[in-house]
PDB file of N, CA and C in Angstrom:
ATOM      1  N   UNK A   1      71.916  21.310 112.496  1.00  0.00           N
ATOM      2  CA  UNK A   1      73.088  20.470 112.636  1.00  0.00           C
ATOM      3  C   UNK A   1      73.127  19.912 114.058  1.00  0.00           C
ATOM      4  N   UNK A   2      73.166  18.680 114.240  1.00  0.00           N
ATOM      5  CA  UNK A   2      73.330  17.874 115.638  1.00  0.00           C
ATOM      6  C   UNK A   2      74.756  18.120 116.233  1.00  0.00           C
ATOM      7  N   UNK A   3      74.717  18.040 117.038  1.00  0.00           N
ATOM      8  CA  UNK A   3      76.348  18.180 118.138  1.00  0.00           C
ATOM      9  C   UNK A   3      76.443  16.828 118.031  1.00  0.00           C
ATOM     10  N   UNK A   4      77.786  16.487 117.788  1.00  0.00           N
ATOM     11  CA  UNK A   4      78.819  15.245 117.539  1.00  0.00           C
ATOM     12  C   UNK A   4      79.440  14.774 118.795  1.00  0.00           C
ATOM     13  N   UNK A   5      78.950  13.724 118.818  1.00  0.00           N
ATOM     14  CA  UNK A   5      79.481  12.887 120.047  1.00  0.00           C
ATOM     15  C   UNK A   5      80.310  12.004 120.466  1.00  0.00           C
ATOM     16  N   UNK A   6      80.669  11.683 121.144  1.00  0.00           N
ATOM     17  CA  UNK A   6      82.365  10.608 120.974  1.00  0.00           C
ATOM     18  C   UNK A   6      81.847   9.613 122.222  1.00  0.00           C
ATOM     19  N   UNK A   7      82.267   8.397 122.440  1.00  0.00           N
ATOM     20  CA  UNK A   7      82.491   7.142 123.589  1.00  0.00           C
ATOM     21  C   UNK A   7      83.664   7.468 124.358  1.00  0.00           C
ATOM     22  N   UNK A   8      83.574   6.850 125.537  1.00  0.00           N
ATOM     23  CA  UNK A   8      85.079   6.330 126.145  1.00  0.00           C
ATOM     24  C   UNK A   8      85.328   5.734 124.972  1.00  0.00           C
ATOM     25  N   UNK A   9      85.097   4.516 124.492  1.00  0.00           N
ATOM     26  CA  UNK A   9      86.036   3.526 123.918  1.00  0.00           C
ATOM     27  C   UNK A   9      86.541   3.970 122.939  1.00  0.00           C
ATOM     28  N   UNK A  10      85.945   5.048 121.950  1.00  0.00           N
ATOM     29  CA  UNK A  10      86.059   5.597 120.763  1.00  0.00           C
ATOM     30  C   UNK A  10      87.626   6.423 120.884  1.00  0.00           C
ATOM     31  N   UNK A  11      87.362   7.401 122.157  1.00  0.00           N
ATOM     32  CA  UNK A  11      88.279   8.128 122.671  1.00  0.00           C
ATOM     33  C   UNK A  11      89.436   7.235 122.909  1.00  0.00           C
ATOM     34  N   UNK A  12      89.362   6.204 123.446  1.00  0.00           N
ATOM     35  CA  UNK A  12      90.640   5.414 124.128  1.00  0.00           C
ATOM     36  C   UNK A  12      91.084   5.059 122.468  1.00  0.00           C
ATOM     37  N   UNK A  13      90.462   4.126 121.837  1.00  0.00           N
ATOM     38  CA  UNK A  13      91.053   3.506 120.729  1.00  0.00           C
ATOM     39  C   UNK A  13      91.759   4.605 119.446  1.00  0.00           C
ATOM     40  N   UNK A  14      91.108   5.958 119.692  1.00  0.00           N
ATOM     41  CA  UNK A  14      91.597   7.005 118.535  1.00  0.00           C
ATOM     42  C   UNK A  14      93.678   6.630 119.200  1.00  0.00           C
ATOM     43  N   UNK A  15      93.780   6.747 120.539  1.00  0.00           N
ATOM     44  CA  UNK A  15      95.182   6.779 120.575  1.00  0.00           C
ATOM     45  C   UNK A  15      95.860   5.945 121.212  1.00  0.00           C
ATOM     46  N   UNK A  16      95.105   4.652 120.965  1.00  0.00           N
ATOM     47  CA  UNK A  16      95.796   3.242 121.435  1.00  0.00           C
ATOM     48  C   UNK A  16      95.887   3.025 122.798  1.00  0.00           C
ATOM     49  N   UNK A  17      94.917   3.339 123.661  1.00  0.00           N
ATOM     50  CA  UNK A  17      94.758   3.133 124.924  1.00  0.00           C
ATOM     51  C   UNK A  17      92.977   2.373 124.941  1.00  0.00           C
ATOM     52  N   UNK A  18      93.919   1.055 126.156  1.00  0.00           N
ATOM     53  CA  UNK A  18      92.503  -0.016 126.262  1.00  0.00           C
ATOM     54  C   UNK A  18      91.601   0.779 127.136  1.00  0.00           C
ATOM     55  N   UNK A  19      90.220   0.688 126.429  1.00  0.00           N
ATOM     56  CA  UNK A  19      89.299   1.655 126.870  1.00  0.00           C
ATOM     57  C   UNK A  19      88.892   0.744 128.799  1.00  0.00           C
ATOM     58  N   UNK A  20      89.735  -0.480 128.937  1.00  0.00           N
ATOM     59  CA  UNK A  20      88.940  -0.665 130.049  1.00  0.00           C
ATOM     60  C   UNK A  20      90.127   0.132 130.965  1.00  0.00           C
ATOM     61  N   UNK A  21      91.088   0.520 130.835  1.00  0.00           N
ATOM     62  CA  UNK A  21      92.277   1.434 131.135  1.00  0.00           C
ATOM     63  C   UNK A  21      91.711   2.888 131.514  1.00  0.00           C
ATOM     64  N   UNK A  22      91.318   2.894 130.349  1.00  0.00           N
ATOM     65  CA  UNK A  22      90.473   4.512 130.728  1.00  0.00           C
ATOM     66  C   UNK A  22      88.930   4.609 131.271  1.00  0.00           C
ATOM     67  N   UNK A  23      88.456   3.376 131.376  1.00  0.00           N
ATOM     68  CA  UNK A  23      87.142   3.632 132.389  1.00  0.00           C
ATOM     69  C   UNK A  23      87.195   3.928 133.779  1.00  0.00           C
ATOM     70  N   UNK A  24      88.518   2.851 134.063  1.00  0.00           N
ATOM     71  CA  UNK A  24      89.494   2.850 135.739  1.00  0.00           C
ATOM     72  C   UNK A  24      89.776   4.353 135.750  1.00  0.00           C
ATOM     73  N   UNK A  25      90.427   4.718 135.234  1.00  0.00           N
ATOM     74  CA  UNK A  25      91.076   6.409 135.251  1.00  0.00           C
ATOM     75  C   UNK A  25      89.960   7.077 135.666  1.00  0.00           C
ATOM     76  N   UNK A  26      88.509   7.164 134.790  1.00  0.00           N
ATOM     77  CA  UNK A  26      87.609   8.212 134.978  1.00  0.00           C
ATOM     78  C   UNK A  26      87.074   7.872 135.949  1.00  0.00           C
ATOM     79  N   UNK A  27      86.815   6.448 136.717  1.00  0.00           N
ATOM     80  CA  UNK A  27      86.378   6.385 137.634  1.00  0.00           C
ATOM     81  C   UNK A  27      87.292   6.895 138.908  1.00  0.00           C
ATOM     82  N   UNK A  28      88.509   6.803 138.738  1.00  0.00           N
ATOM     83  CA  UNK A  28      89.189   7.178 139.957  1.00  0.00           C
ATOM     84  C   UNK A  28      89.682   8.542 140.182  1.00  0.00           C
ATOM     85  N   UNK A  29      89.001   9.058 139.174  1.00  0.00           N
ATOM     86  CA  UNK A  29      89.072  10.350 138.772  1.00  0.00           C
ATOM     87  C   UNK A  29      87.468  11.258 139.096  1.00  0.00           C
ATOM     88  N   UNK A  30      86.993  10.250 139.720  1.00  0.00           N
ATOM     89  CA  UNK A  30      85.147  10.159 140.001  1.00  0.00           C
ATOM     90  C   UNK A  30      84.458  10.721 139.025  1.00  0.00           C
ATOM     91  N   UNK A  31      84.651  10.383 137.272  1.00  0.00           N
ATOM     92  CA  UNK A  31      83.357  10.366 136.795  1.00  0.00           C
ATOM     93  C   UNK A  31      82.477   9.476 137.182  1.00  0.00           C
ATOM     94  N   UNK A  32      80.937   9.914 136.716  1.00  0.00           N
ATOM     95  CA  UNK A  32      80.209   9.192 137.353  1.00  0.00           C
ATOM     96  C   UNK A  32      79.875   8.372 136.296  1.00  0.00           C
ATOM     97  N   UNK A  33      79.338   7.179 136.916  1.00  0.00           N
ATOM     98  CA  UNK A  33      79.480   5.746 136.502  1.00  0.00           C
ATOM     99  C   UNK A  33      78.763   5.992 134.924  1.00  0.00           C
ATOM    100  N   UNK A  34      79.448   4.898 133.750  1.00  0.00           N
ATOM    101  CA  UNK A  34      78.481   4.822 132.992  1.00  0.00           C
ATOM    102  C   UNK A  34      77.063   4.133 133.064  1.00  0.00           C
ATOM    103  N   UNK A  35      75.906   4.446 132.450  1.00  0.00           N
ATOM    104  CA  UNK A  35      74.977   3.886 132.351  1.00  0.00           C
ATOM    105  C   UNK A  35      74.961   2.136 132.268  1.00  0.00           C
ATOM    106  N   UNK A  36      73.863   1.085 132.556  1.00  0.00           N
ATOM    107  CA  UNK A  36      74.092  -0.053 132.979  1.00  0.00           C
ATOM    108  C   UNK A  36      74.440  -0.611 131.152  1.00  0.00           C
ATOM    109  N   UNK A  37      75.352  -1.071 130.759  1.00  0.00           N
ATOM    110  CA  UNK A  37      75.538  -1.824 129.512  1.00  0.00           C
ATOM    111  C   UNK A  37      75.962  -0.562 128.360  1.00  0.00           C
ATOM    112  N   UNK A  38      76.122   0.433 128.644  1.00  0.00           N
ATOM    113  CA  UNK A  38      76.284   1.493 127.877  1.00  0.00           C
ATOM    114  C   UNK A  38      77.229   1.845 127.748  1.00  0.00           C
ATOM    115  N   UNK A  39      77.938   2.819 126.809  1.00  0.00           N
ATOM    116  CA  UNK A  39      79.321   3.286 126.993  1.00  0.00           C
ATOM    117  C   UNK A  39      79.050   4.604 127.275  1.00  0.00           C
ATOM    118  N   UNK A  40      79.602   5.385 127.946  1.00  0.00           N
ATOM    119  CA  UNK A  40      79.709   6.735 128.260  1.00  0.00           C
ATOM    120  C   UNK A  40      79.434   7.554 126.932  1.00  0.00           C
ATOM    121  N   UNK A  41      79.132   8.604 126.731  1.00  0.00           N
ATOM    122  CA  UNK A  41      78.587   9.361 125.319  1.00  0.00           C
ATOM    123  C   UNK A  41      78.762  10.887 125.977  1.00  0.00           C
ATOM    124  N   UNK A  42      80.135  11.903 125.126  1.00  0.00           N
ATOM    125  CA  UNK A  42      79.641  12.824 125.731  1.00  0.00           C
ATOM    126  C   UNK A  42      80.112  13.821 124.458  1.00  0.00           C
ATOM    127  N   UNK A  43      79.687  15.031 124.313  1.00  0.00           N
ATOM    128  CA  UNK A  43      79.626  15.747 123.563  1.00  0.00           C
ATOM    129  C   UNK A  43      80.507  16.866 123.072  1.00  0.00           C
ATOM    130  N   UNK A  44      81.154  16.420 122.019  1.00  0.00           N
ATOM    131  CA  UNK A  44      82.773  16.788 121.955  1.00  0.00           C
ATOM    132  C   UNK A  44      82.645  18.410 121.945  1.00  0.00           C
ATOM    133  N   UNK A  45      83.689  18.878 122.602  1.00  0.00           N
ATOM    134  CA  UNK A  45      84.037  20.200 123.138  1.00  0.00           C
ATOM    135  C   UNK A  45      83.391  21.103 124.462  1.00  0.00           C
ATOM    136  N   UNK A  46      82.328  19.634 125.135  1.00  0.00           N
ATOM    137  CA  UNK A  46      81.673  20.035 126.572  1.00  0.00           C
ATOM    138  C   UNK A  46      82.859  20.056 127.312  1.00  0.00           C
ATOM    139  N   UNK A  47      82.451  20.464 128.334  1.00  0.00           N
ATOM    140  CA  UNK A  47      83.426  20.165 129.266  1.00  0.00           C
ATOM    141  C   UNK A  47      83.716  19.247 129.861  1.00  0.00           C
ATOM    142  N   UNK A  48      82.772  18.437 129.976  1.00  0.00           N
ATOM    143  CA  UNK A  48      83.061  17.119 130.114  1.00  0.00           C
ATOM    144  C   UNK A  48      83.711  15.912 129.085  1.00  0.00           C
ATOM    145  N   UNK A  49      84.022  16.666 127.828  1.00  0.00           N
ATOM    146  CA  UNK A  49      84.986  15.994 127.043  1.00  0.00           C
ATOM    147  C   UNK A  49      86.452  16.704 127.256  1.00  0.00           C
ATOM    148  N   UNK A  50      86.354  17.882 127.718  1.00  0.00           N
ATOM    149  CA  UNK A  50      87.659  18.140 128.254  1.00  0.00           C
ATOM    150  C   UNK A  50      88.453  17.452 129.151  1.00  0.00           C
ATOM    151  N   UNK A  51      87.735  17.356 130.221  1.00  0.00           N
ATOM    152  CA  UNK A  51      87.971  16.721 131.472  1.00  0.00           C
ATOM    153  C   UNK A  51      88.297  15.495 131.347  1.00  0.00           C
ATOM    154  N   UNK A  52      87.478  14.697 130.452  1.00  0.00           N
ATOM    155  CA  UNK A  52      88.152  13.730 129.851  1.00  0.00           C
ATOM    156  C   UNK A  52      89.068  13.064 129.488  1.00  0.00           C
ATOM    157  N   UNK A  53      89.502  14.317 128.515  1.00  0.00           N
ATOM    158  CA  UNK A  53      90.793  13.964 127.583  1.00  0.00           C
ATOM    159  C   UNK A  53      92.127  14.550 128.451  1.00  0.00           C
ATOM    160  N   UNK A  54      91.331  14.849 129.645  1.00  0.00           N
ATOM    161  CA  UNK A  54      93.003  15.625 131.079  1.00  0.00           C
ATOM    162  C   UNK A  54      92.883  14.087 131.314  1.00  0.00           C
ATOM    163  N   UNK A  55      91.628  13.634 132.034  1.00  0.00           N
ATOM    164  CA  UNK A  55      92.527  12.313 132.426  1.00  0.00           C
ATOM    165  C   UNK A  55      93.295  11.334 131.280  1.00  0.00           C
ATOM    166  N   UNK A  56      92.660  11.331 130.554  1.00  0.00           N
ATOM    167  CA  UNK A  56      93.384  10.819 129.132  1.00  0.00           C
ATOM    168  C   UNK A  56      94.844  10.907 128.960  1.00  0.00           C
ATOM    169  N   UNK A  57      95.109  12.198 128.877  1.00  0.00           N
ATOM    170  CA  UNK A  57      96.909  12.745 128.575  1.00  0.00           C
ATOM    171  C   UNK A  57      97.017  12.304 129.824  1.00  0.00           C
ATOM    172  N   UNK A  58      96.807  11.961 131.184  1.00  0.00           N
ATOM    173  CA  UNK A  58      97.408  11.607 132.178  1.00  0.00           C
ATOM    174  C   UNK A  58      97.796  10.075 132.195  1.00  0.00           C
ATOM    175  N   UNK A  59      97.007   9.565 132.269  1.00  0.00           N
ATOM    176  CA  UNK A  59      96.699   8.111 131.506  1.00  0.00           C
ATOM    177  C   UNK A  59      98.085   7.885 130.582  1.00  0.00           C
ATOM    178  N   UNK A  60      98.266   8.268 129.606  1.00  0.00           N
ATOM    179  CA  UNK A  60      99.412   8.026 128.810  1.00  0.00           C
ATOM    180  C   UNK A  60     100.535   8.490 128.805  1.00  0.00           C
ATOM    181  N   UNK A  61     100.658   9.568 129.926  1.00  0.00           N
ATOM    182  CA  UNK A  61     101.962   9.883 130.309  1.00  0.00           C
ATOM    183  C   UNK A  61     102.438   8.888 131.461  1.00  0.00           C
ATOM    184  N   UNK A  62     101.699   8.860 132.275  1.00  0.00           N
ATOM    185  CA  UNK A  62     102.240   7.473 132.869  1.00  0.00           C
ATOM    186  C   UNK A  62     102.414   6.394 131.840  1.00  0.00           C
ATOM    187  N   UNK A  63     101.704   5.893 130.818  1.00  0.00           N
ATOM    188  CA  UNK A  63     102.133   4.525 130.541  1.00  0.00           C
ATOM    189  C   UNK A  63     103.562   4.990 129.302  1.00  0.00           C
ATOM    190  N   UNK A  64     103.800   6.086 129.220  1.00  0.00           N
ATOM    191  CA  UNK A  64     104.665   6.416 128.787  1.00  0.00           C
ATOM    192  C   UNK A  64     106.262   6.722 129.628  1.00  0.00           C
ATOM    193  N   UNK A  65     106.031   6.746 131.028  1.00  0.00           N
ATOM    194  CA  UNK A  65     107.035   7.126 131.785  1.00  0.00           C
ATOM    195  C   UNK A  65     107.598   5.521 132.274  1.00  0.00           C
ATOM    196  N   UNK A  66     106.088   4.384 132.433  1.00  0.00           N
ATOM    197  CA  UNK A  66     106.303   2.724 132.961  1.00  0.00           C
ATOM    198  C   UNK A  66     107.081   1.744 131.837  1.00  0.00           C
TER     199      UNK A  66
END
């Protein structure tokens, strides 16, 4: 069985946030850059999909508080 993988954009659009919204976040959040023309790809329940989805809920609690 392969490990299942998710996008930024995939991630942003599951809960109605513009994925170019959440590229800004992870970057200012210093993930490191996506690949040139690529979307980020990371492997759901790494930790780096955790980390993720913190900036994520952060992300939408602000646009929930604006």
């Amino acid at each position: 069985m392969s490990a299942k993988h998710i996008t930024v954009e995939n991630m942003a659009h599951e809960i109605g946030v513009d994925p170019t919204a959440f590229g800004a976040a992870l970057r200012s959040a210093n993930f490191s850059p996506r690949k040139a023309n690529k979307d980020r790809e990371v492997k759901i329940g790494s930790e780096e999909h955790s980390a993720m989805r913190s900036v994520l809920v952060t992300l939408l609690r602000r646009r929930v508080t604006h």
